[in-house]
C-alpha atoms as a PDB file:
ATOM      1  CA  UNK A   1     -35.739 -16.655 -21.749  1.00  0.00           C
ATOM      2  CA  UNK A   2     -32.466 -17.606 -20.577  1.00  0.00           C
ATOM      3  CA  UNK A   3     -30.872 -15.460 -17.905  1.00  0.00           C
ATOM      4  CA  UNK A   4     -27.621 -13.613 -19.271  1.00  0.00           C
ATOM      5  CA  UNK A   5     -24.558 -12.364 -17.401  1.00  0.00           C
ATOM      6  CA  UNK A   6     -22.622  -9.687 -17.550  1.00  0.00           C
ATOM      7  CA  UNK A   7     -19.589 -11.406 -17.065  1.00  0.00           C
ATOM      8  CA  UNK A   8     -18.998 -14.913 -15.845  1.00  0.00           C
ATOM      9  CA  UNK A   9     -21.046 -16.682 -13.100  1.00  0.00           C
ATOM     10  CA  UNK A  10     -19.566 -15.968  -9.761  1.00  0.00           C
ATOM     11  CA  UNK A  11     -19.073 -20.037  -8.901  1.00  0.00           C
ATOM     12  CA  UNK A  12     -16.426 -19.789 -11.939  1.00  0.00           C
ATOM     13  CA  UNK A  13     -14.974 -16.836 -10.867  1.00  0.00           C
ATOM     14  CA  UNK A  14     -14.335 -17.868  -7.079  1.00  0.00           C
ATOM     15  CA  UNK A  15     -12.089 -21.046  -7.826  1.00  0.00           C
ATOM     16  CA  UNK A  16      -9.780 -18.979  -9.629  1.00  0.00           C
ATOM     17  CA  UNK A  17      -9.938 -16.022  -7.151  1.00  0.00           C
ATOM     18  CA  UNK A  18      -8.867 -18.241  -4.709  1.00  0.00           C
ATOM     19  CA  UNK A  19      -6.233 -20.093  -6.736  1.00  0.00           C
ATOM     20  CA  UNK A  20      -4.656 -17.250  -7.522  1.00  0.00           C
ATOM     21  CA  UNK A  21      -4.898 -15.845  -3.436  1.00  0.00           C
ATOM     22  CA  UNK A  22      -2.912 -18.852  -2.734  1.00  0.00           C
ATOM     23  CA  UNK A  23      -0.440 -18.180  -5.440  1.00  0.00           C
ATOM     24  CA  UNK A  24       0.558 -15.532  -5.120  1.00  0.00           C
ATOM     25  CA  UNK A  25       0.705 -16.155  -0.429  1.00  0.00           C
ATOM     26  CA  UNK A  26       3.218 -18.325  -2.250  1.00  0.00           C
ATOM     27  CA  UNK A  27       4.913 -16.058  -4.108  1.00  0.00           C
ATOM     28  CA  UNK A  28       5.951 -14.069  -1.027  1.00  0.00           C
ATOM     29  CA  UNK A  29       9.403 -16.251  -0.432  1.00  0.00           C
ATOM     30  CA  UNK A  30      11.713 -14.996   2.276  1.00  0.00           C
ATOM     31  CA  UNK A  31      14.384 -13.803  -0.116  1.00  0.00           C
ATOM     32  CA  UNK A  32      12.018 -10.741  -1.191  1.00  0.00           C
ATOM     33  CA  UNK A  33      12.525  -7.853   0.808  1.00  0.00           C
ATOM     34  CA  UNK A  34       9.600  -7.082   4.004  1.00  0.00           C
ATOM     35  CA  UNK A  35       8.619  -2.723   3.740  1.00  0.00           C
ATOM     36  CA  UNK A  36       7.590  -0.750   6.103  1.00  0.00           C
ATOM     37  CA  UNK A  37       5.374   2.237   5.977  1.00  0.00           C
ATOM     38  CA  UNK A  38       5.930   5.060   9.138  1.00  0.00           C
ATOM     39  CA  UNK A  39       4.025   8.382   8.375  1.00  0.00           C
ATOM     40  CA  UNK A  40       5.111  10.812  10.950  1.00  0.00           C
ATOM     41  CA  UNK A  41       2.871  14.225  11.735  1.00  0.00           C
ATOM     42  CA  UNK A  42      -0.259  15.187  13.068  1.00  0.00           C
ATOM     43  CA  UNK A  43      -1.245  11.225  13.545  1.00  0.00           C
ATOM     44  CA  UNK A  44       1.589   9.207  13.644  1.00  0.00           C
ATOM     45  CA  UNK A  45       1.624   5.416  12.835  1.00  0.00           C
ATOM     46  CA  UNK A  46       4.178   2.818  13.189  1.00  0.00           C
ATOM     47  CA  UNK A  47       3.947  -0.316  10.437  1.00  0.00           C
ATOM     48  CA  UNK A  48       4.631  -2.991  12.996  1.00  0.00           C
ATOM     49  CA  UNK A  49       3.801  -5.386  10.109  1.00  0.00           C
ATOM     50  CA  UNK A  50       4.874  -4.386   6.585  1.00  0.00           C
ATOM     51  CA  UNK A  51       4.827  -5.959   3.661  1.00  0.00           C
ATOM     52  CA  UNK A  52       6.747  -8.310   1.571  1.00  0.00           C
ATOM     53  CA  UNK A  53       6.926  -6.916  -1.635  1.00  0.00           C
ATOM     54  CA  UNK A  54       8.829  -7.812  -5.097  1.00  0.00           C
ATOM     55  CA  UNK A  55      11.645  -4.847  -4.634  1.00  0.00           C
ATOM     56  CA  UNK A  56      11.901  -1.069  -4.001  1.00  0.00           C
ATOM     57  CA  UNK A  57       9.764   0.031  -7.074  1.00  0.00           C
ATOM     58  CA  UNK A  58       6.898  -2.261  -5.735  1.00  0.00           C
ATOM     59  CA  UNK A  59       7.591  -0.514  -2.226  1.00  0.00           C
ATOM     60  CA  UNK A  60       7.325   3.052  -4.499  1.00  0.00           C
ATOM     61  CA  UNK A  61       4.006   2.578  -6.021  1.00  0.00           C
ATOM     62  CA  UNK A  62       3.000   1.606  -2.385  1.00  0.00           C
ATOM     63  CA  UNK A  63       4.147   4.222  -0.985  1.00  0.00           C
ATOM     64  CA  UNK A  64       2.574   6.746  -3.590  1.00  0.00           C
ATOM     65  CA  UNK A  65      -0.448   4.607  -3.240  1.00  0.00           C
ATOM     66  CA  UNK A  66      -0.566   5.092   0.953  1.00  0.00           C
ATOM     67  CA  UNK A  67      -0.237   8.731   0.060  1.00  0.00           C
ATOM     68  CA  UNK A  68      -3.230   8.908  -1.892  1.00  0.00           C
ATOM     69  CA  UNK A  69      -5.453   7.579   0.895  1.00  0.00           C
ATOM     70  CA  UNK A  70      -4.873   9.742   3.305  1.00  0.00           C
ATOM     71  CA  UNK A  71      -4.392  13.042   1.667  1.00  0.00           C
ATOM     72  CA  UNK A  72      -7.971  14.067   2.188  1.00  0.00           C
ATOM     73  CA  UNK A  73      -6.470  14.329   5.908  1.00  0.00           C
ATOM     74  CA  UNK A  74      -4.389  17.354   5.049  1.00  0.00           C
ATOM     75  CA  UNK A  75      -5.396  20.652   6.190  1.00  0.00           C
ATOM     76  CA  UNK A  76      -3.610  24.090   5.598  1.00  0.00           C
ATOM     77  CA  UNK A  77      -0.663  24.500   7.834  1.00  0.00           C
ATOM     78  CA  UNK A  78      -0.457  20.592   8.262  1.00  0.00           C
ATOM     79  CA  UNK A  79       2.679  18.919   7.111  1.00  0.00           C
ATOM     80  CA  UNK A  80       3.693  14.930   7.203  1.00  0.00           C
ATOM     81  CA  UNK A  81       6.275  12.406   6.044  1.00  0.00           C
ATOM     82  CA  UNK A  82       5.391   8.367   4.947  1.00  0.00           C
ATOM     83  CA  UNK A  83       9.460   6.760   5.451  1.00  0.00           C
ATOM     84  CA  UNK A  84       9.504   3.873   3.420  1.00  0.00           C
ATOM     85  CA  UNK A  85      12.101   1.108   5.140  1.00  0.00           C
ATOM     86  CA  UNK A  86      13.488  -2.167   4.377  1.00  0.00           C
ATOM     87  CA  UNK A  87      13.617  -3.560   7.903  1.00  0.00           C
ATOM     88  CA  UNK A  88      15.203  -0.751   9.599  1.00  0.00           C
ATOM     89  CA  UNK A  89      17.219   0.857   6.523  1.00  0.00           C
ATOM     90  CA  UNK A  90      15.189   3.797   4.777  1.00  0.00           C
ATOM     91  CA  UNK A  91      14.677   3.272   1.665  1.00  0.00           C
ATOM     92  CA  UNK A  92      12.477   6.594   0.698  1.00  0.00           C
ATOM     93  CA  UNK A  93      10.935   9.441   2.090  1.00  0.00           C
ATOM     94  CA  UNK A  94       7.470  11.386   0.826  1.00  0.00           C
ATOM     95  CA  UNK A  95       6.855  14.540   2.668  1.00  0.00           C
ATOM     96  CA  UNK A  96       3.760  17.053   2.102  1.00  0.00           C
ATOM     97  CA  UNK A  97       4.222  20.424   3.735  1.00  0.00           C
ATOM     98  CA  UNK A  98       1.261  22.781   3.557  1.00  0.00           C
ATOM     99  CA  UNK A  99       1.699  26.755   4.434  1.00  0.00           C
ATOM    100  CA  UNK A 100      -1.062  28.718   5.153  1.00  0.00           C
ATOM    101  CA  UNK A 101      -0.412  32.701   4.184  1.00  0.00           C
ATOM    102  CA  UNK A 102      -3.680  34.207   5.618  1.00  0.00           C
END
């Protein structure tokens, strides 16, 4: 019986993969802008690196994105704030305050 995937064989799969890895290292010319990601609060961190990204909408989704990954962080009285900026000019800010009443 011949053996059946459930999608493509990997070897086809990996050429492609890795075309498309060095397309789009490629992609990243200078002329698009370099974002970086500071989230200030109970752990700070400092984007010393960023990321070269296709314009602020791209850095948006990003942003929303970083969000996402480390809400399960937040506890009740916490509050912090991810400052998305384009080299050193802020481009946005996402804050989450929490309150605790009891």
């Amino acid at each position: 019986m011949a053996k059946r995937w459930a999608g493509r064989p990997t070897d086809k799969l990996e050429p492609r993969a890795l075309r498309r890895r060095n397309i789009l290292a490629h992609a990243a010319l200078p002329d698009m802008p370099r974002y970086f990601f500071h989230f200030e609060g109970h752990k700070p961190h400092t984007d010393t690196t960023g990321e070269i990204l296709a314009g602020d909408e791209a850095a948006w989704r990003e942003a929303v994105r970083l969000s996402r990954d480390v809400e399960h962080a937040l506890r009740p009285g916490d509050s912090w704030t991810l400052g998305v900026y384009e080299d050193s000019e802020p481009v946005f800010v996402l804050a989450m305050v929490t309150r605790r009443f009891r």
